[in-house]
Protein backbone atom coordinates (compact mmCIF):
# COMPACT_ATOMS: atom_id res chain seq x y z
CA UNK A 1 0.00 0.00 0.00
CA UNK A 2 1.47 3.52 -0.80
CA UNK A 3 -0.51 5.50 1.26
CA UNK A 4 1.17 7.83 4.26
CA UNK A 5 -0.36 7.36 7.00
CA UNK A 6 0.36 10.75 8.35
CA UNK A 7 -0.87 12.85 5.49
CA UNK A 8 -3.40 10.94 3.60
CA UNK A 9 -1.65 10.88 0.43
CA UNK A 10 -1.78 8.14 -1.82
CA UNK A 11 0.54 7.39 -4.39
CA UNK A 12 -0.07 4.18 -6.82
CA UNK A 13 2.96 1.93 -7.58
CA UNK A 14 5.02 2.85 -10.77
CA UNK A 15 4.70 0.55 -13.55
CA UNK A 16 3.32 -0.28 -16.95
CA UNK A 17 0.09 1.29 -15.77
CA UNK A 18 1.89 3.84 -13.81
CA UNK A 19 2.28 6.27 -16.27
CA UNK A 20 0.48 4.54 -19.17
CA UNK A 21 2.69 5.13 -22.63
CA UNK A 22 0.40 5.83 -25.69
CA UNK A 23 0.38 2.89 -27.64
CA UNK A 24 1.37 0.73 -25.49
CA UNK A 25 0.11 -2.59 -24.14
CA UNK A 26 -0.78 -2.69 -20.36
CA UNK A 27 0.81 -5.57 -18.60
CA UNK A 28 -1.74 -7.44 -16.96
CA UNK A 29 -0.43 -8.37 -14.10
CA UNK A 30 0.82 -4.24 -13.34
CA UNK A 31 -2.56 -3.58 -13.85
CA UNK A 32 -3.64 -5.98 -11.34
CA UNK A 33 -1.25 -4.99 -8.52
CA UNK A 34 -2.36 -1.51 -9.10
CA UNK A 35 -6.10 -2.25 -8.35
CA UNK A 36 -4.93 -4.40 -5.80
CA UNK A 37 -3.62 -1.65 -4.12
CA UNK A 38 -5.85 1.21 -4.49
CA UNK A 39 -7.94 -1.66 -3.01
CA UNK A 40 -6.01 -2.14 -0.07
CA UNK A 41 -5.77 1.85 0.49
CA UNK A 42 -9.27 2.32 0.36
CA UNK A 43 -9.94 -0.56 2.70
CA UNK A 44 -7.56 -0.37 5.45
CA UNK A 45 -7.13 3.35 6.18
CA UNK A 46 -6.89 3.79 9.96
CA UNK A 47 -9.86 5.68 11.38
CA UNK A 48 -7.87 8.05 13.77
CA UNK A 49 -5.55 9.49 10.36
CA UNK A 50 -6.59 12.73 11.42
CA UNK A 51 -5.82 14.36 8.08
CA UNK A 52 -8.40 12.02 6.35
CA UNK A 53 -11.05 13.57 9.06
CA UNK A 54 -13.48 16.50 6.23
CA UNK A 55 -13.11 19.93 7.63
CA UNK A 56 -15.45 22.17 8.65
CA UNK A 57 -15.03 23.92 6.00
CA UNK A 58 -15.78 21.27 3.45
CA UNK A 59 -18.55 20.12 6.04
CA UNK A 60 -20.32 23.44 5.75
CA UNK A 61 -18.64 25.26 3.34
CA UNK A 62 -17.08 27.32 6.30
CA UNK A 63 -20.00 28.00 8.24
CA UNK A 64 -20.08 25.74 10.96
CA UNK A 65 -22.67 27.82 12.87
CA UNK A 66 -26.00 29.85 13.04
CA UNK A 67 -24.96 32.19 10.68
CA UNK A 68 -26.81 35.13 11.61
CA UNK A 69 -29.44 35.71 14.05
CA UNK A 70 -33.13 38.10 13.25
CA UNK A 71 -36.32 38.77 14.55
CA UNK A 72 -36.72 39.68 17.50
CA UNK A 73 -36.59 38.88 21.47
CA UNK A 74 -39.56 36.05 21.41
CA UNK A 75 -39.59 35.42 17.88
CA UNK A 76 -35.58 34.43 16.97
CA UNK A 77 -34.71 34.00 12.72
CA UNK A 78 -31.76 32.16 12.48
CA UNK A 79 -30.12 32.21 8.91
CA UNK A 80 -27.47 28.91 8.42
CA UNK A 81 -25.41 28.27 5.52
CA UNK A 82 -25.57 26.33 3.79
CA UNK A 83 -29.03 26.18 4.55
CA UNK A 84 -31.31 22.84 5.66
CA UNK A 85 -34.09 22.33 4.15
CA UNK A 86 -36.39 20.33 6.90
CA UNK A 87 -36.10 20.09 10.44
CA UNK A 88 -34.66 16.61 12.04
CA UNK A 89 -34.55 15.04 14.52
CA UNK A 90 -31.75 15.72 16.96
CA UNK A 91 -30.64 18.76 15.05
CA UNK A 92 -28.65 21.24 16.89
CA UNK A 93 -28.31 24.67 16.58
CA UNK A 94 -26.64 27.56 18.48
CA UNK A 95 -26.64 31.49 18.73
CA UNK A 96 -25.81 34.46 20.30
CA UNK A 97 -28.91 36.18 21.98
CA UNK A 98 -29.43 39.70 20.67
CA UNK A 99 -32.22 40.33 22.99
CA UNK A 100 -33.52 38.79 26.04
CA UNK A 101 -37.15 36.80 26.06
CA UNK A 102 -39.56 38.16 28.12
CA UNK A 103 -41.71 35.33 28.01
CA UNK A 104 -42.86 31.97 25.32
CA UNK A 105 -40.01 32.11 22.26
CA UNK A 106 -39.74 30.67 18.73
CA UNK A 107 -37.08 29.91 16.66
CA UNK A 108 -37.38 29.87 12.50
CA UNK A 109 -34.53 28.17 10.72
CA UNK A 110 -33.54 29.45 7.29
CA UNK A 111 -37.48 30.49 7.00
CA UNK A 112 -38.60 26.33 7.33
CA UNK A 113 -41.14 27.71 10.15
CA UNK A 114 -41.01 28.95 13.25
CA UNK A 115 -40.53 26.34 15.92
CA UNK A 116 -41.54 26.93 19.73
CA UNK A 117 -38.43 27.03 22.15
CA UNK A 118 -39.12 24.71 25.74
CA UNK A 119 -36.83 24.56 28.48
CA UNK A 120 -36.02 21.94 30.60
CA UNK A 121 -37.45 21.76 34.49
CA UNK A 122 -37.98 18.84 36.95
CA UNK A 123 -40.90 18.13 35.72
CA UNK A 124 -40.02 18.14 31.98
CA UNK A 125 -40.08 20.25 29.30
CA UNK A 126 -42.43 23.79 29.40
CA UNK A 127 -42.37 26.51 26.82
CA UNK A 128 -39.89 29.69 28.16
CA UNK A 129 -41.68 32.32 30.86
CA UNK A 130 -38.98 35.04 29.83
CA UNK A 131 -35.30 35.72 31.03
CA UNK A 132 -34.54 32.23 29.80
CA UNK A 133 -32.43 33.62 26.63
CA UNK A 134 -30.19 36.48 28.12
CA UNK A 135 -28.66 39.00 25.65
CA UNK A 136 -25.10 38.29 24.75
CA UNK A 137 -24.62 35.00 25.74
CA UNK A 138 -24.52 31.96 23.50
CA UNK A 139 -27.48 29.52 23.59
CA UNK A 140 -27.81 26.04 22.57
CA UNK A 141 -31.38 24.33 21.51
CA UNK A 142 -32.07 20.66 20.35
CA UNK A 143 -34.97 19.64 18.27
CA UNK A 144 -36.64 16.56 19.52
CA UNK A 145 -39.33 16.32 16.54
CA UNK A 146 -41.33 18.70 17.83
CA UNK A 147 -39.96 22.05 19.21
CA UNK A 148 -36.52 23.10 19.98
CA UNK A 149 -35.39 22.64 23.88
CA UNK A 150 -32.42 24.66 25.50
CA UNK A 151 -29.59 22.75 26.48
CA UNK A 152 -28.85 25.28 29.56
CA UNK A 153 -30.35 27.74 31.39
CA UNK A 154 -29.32 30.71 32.87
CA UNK A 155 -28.41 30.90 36.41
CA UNK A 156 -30.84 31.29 38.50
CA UNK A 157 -33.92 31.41 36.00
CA UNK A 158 -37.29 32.47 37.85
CA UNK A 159 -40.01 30.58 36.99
CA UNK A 160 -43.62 31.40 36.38
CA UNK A 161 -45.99 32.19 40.54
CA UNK A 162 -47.21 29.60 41.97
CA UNK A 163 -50.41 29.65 44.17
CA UNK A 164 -50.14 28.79 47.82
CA UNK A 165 -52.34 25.36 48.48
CA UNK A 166 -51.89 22.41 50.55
CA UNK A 167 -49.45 21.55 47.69
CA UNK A 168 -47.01 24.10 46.47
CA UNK A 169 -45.77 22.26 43.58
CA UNK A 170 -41.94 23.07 43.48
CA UNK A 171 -40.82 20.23 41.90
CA UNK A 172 -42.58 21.40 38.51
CA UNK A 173 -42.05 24.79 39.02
CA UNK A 174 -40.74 25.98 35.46
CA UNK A 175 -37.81 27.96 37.17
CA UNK A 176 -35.26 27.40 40.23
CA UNK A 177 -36.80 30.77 41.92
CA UNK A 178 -40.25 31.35 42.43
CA UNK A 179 -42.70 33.64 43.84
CA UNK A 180 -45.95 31.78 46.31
CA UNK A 181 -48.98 34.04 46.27
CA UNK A 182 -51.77 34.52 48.62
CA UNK A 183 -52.49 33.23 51.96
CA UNK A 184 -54.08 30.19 51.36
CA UNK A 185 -52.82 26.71 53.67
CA UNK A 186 -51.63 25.29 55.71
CA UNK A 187 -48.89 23.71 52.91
CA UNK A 188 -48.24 20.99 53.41
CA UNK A 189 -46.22 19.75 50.37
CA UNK A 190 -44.46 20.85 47.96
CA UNK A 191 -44.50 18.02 45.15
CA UNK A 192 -42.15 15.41 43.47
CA UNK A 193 -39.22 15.45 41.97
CA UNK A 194 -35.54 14.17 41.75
CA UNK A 195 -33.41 14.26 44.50
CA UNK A 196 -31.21 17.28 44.69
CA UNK A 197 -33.24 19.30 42.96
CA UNK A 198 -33.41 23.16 45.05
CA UNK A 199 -35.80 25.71 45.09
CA UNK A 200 -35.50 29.56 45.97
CA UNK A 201 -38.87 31.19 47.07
CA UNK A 202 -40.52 34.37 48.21
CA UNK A 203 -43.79 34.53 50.12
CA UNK A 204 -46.43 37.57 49.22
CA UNK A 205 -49.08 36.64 51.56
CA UNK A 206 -49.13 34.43 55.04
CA UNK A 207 -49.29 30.96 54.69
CA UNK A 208 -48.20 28.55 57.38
CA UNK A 209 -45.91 25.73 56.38
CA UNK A 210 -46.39 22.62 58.62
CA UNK A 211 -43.42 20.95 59.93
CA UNK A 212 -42.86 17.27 58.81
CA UNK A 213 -40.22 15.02 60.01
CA UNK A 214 -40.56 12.96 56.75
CA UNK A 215 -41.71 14.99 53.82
CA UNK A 216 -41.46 18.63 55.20
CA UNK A 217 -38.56 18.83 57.44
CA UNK A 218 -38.49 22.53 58.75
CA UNK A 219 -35.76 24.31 60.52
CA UNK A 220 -35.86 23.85 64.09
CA UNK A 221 -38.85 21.37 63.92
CA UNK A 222 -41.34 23.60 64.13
CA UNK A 223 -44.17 25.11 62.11
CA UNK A 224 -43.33 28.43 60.02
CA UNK A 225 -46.42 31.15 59.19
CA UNK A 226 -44.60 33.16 56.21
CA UNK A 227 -45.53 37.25 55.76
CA UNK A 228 -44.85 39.26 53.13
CA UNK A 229 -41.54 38.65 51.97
CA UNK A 230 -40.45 36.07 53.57
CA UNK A 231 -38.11 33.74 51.84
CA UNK A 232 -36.95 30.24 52.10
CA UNK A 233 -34.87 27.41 50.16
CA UNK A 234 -35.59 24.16 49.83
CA UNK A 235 -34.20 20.64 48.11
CA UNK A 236 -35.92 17.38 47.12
CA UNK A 237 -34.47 14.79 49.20
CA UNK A 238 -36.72 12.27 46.29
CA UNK A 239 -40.19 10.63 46.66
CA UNK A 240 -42.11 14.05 47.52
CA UNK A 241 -39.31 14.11 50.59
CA UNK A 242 -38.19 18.09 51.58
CA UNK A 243 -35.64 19.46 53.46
CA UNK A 244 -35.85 23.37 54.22
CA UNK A 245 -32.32 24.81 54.59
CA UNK A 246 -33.86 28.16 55.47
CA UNK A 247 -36.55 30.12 56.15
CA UNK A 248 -36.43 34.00 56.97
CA UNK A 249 -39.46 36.42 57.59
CA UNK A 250 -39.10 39.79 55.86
CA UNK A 251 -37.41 41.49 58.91
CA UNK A 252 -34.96 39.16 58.62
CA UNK A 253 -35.81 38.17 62.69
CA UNK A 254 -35.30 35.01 63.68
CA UNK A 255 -38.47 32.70 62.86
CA UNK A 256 -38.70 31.40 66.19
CA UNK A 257 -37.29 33.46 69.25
CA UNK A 258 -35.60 31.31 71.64
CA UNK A 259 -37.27 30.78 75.47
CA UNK A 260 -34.70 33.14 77.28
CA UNK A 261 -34.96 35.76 74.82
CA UNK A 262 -35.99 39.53 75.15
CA UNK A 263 -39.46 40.05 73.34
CA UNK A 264 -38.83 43.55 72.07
CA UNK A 265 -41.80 46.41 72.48
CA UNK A 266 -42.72 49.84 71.44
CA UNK A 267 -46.01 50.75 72.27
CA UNK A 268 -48.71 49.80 74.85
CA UNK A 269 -48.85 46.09 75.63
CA UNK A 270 -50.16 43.99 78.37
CA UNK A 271 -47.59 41.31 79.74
CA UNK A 272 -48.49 37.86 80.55
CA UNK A 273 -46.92 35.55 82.92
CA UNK A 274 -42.65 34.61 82.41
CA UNK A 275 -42.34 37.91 79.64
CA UNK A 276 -39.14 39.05 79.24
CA UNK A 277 -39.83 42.25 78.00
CA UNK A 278 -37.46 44.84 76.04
CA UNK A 279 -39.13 48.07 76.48
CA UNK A 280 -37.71 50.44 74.44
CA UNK A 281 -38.81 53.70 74.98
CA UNK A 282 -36.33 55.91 72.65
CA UNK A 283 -39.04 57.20 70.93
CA UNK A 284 -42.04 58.39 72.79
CA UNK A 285 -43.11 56.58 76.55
CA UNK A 286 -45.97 54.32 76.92
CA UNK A 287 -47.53 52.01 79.59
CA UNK A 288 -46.75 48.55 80.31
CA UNK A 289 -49.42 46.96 81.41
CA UNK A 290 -49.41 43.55 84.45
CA UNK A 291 -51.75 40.93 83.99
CA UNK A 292 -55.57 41.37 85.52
CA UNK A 293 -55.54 38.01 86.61
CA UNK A 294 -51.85 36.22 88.31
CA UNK A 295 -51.14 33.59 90.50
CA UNK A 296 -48.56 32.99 92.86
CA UNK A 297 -47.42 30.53 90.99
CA UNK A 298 -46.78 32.36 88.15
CA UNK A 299 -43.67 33.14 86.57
CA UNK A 300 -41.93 37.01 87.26
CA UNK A 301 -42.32 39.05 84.57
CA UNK A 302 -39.10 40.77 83.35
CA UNK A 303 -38.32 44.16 82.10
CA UNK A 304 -35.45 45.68 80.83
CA UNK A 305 -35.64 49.74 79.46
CA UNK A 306 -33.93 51.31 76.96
CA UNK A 307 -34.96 55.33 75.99
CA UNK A 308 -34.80 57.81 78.04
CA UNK A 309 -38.51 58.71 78.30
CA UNK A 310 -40.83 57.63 80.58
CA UNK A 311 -42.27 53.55 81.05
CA UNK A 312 -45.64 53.25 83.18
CA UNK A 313 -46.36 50.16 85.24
CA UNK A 314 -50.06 49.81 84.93
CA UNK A 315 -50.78 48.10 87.49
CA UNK A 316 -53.85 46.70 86.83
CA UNK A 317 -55.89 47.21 89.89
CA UNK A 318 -53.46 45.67 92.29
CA UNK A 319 -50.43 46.95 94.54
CA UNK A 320 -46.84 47.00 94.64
CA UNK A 321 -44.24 46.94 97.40
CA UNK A 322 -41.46 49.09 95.92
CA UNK A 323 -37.76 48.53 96.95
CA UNK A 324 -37.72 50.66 100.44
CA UNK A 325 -40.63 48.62 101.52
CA UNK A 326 -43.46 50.93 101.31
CA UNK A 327 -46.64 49.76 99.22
CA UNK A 328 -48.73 51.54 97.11
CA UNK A 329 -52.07 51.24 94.36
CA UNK A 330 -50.17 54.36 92.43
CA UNK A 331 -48.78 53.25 88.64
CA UNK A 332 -45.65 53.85 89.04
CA UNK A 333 -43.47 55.26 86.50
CA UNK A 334 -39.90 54.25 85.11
CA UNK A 335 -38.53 57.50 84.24
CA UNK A 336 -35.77 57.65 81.85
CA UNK A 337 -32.96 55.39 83.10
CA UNK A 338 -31.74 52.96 80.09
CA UNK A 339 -30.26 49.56 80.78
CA UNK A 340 -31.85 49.02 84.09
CA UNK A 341 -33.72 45.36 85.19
CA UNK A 342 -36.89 45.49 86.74
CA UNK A 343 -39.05 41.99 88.06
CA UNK A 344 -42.42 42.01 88.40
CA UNK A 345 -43.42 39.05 90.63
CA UNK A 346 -46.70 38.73 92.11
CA UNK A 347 -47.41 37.26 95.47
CA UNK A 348 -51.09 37.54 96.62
CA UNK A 349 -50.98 38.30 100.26
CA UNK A 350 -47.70 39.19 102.31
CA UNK A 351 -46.75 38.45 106.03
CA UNK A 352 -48.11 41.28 107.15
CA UNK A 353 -51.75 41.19 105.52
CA UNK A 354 -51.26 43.43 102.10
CA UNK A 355 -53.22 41.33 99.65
CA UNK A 356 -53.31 42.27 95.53
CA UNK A 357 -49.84 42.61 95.62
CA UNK A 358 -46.87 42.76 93.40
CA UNK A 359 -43.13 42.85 94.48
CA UNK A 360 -40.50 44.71 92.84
């Protein structure tokens, strides 16, 4: 065989044949050998003689890709050359966006017809919402024999509201963020999908989530009542299983405030046994106001005051024995020290016969 392996050239044997003389007889058996060979060349080229590979070039006349890209943001002209004249099966093609979607896209090869463009999800394929197809970057799409699908998405692509229900249905949510409307719950699902799968989400209304340890495992182990804005993430652990990594209201606060804590107040409020009350009064005073009803078995209630103006102790029809001793049925008044403790507990009826009455 005369063929180099290297280049791809092949070069018959010299003979008779090899260059034929005018006139002259072929030998038979030259001419033989030399389609023996050609043969052999033909037959027994290695498959990795990487100059035997066609170029692009002579694949697609030098236009390996889209060509150019028209129409506009939902409504994409692509113009290939050389240009196909059906669409297949499998057939890939890629572009630079000029303009982002803003919601359901088509894509018209060479003017064959325009195609719709569905992205992939959990839940399988769904036609584009918008911000799937971001300007500038380069986008890949697949037709399966009936539309064209998107090989990637954009990070973080939002998908289209979803209604809060006993089932919030995450795992077919058409993006991996999405926004849960109204109030309506408690929700107590949020669908099936592949494990792994995570969800961003944003609450507009108040729904309560309800803790499961199986299905709808919640931080802390406890039930979560959203408000407006609250957020969350979650991932499919598989077979309708959830794990919440977070939840958050709007404020950003804790969502559950831990037993020892400081309950923070502004305005008017009426305490109830074992409060631990931060009563900040930077702003303008108010009254804090003891319970109508204790027991002497009740808890103290604890204050702590911030602001300098003024806290009232309402005390609710009952007395108090202040630090020196002396009693009295007179709300007192916190005036403005910051940063001071004060304990409220109540004990009925003293030693010496004062009933109603609270100690300081």
């Amino acid at each position: 065989m005369s063929r180099d392996s290297t280049t791809g050239v092949y070069t018959a044997p010299s003979n008779s044949f090899n260059p034929a003389v005018s006139g002259t007889v072929i030998n038979s058996t030259h001419w033989n050998a030399a389609l023996d060979d050609i043969e052999t060349a033909l037959s027994t080229v290695s498959a990795t003689t990487r100059a035997l590979w066609p170029t692009a070039g002579q694949v697609q006349d030098s236009a390996f890709s889209s060509g150019t890209v028209g129409g506009s943001a939902n409504a994409v002209t692509l113009t290939l050359s050389p240009a196909p004249t059906a669409y297949a099966s499998k057939m890939r093609v890629w572009w630079v966006v000029a303009s982002t979607n803003t919601g359901a896209a088509t894509v018209n090869v060479n003017s064959i017809g325009a195609k719709n463009i569905f992205k992939k999800t959990a839940g399988g394929i769904v036609a584009l919402t918008g911000g799937e197809m971001v300007a500038t970057q380069t986008v890949t799409a697949t037709y399966d024999g009936t539309q064209f699908v998107l090989e990637s998405l954009p990070e973080g692509t939002k998908g289209a509201d979803i209604a809060s229900a006993s089932t919030v249905d995450l795992g077919a949510a058409t993006g991996s963020y999405v926004v849960i409307t109204g109030s309506t719950g408690p929700i107590t699902s949020f669908g099936t999908t592949q494990a792994g799968v995570v969800r961003d989400f944003t609450f507009t209304g108040t729904p309560t989530i309800t803790h499961n340890a199986t299905s709808m495992i919640l931080p802390g182990a406890a039930d979560f009542t959203a408000d407006a804005g609250a957020c969350g993430r979650a991932v499919s652990l598989g077979s309708g299983n959830w794990r919440v990594l977070f939840l958050s209201k709007a404020s950003g606060l804790p969502i559950s405030t831990p037993s020892n804590a400081y309950q923070i107040k502004t305005a008017n409020y009426t305490a109830v046994a074992g409060d631990k009350i931060l009563a900040d009064c930077t702003n303008t005073a108010w009254t804090l106001t003891l319970p109508a009803s204790p027991a002497n078995t009740d808890s103290p209630i604890t204050v702590k005051k911030t602001g300098l103006y003024d806290l009232t102790i309402n005390l609710n029809g009952k007395s108090i024995m202040l630090v020196d001793g002396t009693t009295t049925s007179t709300n007192p008044t916190i005036q403005g020290i910051p940063g001071q403790d004060f304990t409220f507990a109540y004990r009925g009826t003293d030693a010496v016969g004062n009933t109603n009455l609270w100690n300081l």
